[in-house]
N, C-alpha and C. Protein backbone atom coordinates (compact mmCIF):
# COMPACT_ATOMS: atom_id res chain seq x y z
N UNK A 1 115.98 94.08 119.22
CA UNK A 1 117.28 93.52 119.54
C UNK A 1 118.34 94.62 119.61
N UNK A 2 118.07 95.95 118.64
CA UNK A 2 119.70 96.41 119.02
C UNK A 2 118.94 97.34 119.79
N UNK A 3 118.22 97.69 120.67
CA UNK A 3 118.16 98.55 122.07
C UNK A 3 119.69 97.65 123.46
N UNK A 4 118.87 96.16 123.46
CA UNK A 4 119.07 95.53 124.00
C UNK A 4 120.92 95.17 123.64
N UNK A 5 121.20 95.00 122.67
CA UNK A 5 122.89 94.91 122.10
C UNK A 5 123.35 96.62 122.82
N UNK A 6 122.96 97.48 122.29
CA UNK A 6 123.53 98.54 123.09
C UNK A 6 123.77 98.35 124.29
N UNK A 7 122.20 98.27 124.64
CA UNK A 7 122.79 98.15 126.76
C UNK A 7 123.64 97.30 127.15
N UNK A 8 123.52 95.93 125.94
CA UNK A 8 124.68 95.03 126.41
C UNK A 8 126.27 95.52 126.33
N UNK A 9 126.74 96.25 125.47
CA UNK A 9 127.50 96.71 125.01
C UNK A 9 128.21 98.07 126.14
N UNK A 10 126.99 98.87 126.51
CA UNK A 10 127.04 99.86 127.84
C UNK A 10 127.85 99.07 129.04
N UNK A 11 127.03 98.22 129.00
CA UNK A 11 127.32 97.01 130.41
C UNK A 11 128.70 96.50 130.02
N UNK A 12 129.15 95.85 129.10
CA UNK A 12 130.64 95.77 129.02
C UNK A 12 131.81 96.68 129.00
N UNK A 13 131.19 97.73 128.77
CA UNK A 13 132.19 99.37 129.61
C UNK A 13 132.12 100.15 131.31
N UNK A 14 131.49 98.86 131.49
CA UNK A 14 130.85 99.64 133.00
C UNK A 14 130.04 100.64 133.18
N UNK A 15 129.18 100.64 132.33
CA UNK A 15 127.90 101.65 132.20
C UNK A 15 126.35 100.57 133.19
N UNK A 16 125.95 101.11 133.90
CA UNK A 16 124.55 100.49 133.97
C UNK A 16 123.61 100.70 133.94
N UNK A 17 122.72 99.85 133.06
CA UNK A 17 121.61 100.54 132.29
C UNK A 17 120.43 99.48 132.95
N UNK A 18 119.55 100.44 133.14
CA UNK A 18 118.14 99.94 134.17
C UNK A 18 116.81 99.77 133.32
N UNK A 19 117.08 100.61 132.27
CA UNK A 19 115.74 100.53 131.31
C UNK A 19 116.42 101.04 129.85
N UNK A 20 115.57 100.43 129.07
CA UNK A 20 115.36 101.18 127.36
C UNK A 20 114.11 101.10 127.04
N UNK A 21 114.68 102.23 125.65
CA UNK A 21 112.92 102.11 125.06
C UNK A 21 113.38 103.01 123.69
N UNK A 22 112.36 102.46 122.77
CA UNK A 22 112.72 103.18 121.36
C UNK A 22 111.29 103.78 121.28
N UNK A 23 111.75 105.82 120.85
CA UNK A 23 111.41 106.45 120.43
C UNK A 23 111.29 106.07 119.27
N UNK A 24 109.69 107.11 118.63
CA UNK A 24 109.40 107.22 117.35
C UNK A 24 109.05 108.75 116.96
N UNK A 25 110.37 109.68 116.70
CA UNK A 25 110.20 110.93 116.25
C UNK A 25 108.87 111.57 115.69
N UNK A 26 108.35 110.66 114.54
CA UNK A 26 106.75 111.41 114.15
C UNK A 26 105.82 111.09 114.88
N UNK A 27 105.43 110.89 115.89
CA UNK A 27 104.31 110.75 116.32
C UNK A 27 104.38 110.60 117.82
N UNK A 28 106.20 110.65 118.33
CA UNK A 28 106.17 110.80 119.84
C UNK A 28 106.01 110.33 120.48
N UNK A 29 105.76 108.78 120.20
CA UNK A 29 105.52 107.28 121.22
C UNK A 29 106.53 106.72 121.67
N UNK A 30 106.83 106.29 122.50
CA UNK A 30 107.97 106.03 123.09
C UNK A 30 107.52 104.37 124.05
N UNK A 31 107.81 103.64 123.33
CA UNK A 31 108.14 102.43 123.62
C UNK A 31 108.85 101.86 124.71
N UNK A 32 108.70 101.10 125.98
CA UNK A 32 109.56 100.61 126.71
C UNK A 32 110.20 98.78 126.34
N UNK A 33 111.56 99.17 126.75
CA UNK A 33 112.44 97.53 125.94
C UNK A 33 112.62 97.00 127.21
N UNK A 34 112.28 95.98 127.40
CA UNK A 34 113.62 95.01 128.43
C UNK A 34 114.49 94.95 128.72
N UNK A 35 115.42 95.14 129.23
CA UNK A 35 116.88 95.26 129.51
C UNK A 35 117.66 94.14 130.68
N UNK A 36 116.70 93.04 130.54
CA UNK A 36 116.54 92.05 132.22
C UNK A 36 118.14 91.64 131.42
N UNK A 37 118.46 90.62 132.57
CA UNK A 37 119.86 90.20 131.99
C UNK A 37 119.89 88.95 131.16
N UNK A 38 118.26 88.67 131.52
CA UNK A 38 118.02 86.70 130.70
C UNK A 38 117.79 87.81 128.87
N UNK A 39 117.16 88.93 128.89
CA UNK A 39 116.74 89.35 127.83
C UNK A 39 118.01 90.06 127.13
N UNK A 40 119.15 90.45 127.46
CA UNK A 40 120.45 90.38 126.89
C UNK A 40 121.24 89.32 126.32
N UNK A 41 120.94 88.66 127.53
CA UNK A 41 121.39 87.53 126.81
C UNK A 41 121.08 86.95 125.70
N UNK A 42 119.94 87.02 125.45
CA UNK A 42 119.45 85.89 124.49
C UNK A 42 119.37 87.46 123.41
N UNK A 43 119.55 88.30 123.28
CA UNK A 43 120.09 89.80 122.38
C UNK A 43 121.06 88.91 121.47
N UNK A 44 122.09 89.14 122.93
CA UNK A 44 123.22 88.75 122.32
C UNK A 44 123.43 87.14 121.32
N UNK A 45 122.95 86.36 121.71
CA UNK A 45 123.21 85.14 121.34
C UNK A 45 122.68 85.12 119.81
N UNK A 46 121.29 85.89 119.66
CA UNK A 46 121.15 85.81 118.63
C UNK A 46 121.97 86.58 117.38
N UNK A 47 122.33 87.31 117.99
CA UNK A 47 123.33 88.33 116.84
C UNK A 47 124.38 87.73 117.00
N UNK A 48 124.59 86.85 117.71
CA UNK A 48 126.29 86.23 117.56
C UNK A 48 125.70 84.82 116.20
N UNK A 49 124.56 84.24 116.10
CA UNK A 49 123.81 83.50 115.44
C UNK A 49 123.66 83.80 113.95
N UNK A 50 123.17 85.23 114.12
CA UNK A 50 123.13 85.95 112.65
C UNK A 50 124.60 86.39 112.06
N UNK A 51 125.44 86.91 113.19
CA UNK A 51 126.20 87.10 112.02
C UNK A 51 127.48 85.74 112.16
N UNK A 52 127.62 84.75 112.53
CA UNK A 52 128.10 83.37 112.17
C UNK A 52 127.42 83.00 111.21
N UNK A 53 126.04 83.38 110.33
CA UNK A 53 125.53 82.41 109.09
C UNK A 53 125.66 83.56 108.34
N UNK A 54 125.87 84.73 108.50
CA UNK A 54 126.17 85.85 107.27
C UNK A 54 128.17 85.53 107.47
N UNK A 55 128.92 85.52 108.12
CA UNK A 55 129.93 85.47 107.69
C UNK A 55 130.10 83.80 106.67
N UNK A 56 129.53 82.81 107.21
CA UNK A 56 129.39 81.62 106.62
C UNK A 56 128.57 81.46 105.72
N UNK A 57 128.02 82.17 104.78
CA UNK A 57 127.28 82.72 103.72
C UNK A 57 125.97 81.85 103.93
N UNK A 58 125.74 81.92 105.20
CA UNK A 58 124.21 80.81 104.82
C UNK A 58 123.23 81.56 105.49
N UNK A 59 122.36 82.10 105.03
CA UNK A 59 121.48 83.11 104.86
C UNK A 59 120.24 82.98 103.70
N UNK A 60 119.07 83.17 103.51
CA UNK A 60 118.75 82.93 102.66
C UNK A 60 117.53 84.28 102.76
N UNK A 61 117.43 85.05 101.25
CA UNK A 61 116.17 85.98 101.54
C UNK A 61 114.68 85.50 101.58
N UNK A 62 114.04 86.66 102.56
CA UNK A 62 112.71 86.68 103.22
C UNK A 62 112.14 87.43 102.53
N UNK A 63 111.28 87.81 101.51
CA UNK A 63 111.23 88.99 101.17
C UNK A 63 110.12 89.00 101.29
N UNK A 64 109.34 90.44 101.98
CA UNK A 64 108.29 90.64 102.29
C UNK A 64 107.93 91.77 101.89
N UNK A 65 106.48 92.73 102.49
CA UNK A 65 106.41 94.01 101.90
C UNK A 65 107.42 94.78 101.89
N UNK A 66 107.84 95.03 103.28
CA UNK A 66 108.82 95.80 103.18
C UNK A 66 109.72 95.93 102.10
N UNK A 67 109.95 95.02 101.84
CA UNK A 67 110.76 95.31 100.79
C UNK A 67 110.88 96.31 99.69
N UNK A 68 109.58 96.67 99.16
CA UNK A 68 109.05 97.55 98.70
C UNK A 68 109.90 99.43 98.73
N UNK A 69 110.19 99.49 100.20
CA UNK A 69 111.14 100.82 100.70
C UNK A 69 112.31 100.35 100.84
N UNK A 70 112.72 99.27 100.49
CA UNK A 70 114.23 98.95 100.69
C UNK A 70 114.86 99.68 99.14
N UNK A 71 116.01 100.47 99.63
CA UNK A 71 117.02 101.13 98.32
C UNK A 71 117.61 100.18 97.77
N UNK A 72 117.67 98.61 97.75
CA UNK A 72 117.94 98.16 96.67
C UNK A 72 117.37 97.00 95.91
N UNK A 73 115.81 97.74 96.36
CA UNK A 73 114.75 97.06 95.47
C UNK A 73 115.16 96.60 93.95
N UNK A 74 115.42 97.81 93.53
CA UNK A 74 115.33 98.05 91.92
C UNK A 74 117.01 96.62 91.64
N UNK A 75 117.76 95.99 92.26
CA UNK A 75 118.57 95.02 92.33
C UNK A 75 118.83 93.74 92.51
N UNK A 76 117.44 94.31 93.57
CA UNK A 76 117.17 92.66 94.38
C UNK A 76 116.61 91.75 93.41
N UNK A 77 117.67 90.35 93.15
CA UNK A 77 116.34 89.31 92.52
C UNK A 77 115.63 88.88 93.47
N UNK A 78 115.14 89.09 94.47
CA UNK A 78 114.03 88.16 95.15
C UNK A 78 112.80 88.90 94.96
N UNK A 79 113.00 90.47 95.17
CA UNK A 79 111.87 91.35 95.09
C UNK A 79 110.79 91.15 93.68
């Protein structure tokens, strides 16, 4: 999603963006993203989604492995 929020974001400055893709520094793979305009859209909609239930405090934790490398393991009650 935030490849896709960027380009959206490009595109509202008059930038136009034809492709993305997220690099992975150790190992040099380089991923291609979508950038269609149905696939911005729905970028966007969802982050307008997430953060309307984080400003409206309704959110609830997921906690999964990851969690494990998150810095505020040692805090978290869910972990």
């Amino acid at each position: 999603m935030q490849i896709r929020l960027y380009a959206r974001g490009l595109a509202a400055v008059g930038e136009q963006v034809c492709s993305g893709s997220i690099a992975f520094l150790e190992d040099t793979n380089v991923i291609p993203v979508q950038v269609s305009e149905e696939m911005l859209t729905k970028a966007e909609q969802d982050a307008e989604k997430l953060i309307s239930g984080i400003m409206n405090r309704e959110f609830s934790a997921c906690p999964w492995d990851q969690c494990k490398a998150c810095d505020y393991v040692r805090i978290c009650r869910f972990v």
